[in-house]
C-alpha atoms as a PDB file:
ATOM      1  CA  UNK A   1      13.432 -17.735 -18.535  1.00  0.00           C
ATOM      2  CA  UNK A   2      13.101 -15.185 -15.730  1.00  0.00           C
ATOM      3  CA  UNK A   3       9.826 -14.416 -14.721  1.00  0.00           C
ATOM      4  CA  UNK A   4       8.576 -10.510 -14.998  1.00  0.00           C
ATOM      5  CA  UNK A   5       6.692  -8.942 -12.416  1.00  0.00           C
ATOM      6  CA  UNK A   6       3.906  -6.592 -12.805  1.00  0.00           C
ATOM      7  CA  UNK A   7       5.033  -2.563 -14.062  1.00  0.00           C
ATOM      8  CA  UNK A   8       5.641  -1.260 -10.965  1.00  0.00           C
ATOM      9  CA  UNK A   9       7.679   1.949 -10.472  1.00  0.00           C
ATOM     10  CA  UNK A  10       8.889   0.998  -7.040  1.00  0.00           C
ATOM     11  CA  UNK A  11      10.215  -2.753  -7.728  1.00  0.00           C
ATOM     12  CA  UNK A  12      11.654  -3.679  -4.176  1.00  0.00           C
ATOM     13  CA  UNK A  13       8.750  -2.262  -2.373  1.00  0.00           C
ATOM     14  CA  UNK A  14       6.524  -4.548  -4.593  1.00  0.00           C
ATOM     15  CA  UNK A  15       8.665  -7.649  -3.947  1.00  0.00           C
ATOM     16  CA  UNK A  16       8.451  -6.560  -0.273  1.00  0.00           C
ATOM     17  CA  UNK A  17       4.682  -6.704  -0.145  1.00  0.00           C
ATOM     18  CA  UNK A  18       4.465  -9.183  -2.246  1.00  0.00           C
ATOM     19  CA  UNK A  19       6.834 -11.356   0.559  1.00  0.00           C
ATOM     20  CA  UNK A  20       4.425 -10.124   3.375  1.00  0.00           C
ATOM     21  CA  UNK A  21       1.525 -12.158   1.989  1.00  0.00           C
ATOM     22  CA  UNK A  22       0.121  -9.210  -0.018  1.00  0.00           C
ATOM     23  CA  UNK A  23      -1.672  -9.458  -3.537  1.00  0.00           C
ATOM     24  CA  UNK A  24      -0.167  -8.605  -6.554  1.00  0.00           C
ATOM     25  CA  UNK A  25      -2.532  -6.032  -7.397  1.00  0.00           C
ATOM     26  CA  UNK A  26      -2.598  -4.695  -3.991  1.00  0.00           C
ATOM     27  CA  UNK A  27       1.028  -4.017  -3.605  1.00  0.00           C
ATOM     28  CA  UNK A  28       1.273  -2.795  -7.499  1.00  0.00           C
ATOM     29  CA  UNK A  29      -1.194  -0.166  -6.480  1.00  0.00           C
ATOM     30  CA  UNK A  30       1.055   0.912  -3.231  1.00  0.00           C
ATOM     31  CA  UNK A  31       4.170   0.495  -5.161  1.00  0.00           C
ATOM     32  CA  UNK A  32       2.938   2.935  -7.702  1.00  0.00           C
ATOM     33  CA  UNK A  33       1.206   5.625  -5.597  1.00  0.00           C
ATOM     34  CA  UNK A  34       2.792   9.070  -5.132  1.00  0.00           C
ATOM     35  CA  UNK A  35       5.143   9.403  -2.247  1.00  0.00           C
ATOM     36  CA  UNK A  36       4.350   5.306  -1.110  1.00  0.00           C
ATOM     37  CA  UNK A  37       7.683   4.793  -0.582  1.00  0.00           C
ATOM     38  CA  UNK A  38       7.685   8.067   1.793  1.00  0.00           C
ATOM     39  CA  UNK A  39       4.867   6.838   3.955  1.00  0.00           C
ATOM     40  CA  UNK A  40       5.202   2.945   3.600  1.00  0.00           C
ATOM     41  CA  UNK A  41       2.213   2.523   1.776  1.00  0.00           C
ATOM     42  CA  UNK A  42      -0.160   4.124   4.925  1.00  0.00           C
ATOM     43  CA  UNK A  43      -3.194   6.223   4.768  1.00  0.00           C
ATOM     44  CA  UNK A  44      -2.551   9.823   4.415  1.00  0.00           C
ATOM     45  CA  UNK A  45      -5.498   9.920   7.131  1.00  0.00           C
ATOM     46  CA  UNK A  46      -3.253   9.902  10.737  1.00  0.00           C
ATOM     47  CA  UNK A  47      -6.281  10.185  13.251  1.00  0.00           C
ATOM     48  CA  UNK A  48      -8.183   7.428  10.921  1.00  0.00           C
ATOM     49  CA  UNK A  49     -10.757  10.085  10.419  1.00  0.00           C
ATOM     50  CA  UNK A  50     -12.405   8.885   7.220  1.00  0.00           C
ATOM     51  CA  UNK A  51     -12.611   5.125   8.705  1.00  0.00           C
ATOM     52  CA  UNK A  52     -14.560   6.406  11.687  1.00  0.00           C
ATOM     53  CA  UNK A  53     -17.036   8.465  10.030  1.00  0.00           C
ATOM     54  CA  UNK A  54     -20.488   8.659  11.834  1.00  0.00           C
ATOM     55  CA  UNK A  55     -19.050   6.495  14.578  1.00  0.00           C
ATOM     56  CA  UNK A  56     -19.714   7.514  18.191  1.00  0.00           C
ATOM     57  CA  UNK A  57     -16.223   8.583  20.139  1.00  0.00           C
ATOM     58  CA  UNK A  58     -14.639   6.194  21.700  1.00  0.00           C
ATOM     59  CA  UNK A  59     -15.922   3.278  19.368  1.00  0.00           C
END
């Protein structure tokens, strides 16, 4: 008997994370988010904005 994945809406990116050593619930969540496949799975946050918060420049 074949073994089902999780409900995912973009299968072969799931498999694909899944391959790269990423958790099942991780890559279910970037499978399923809006436009994923558009931007890989990556922040909608370019400059990293939100990461650096508070942070002095340059750090």
């Amino acid at each position: 008997m074949p073994t089902r994945s999780a409900n995912v809406k973009n299968e072969k990116q799931y498999e694909a994370l899944k391959d790269k050593g990423m958790s099942k619930e991780r890559a279910a969540k970037i499978a399923n988010s809006p436009n994923a496949s558009h931007n890989g799975g990556k922040s909608q946050d370019p400059a990293g904005t939100r990461s650096r918060a508070g942070r002095p420049p340059g750090t």
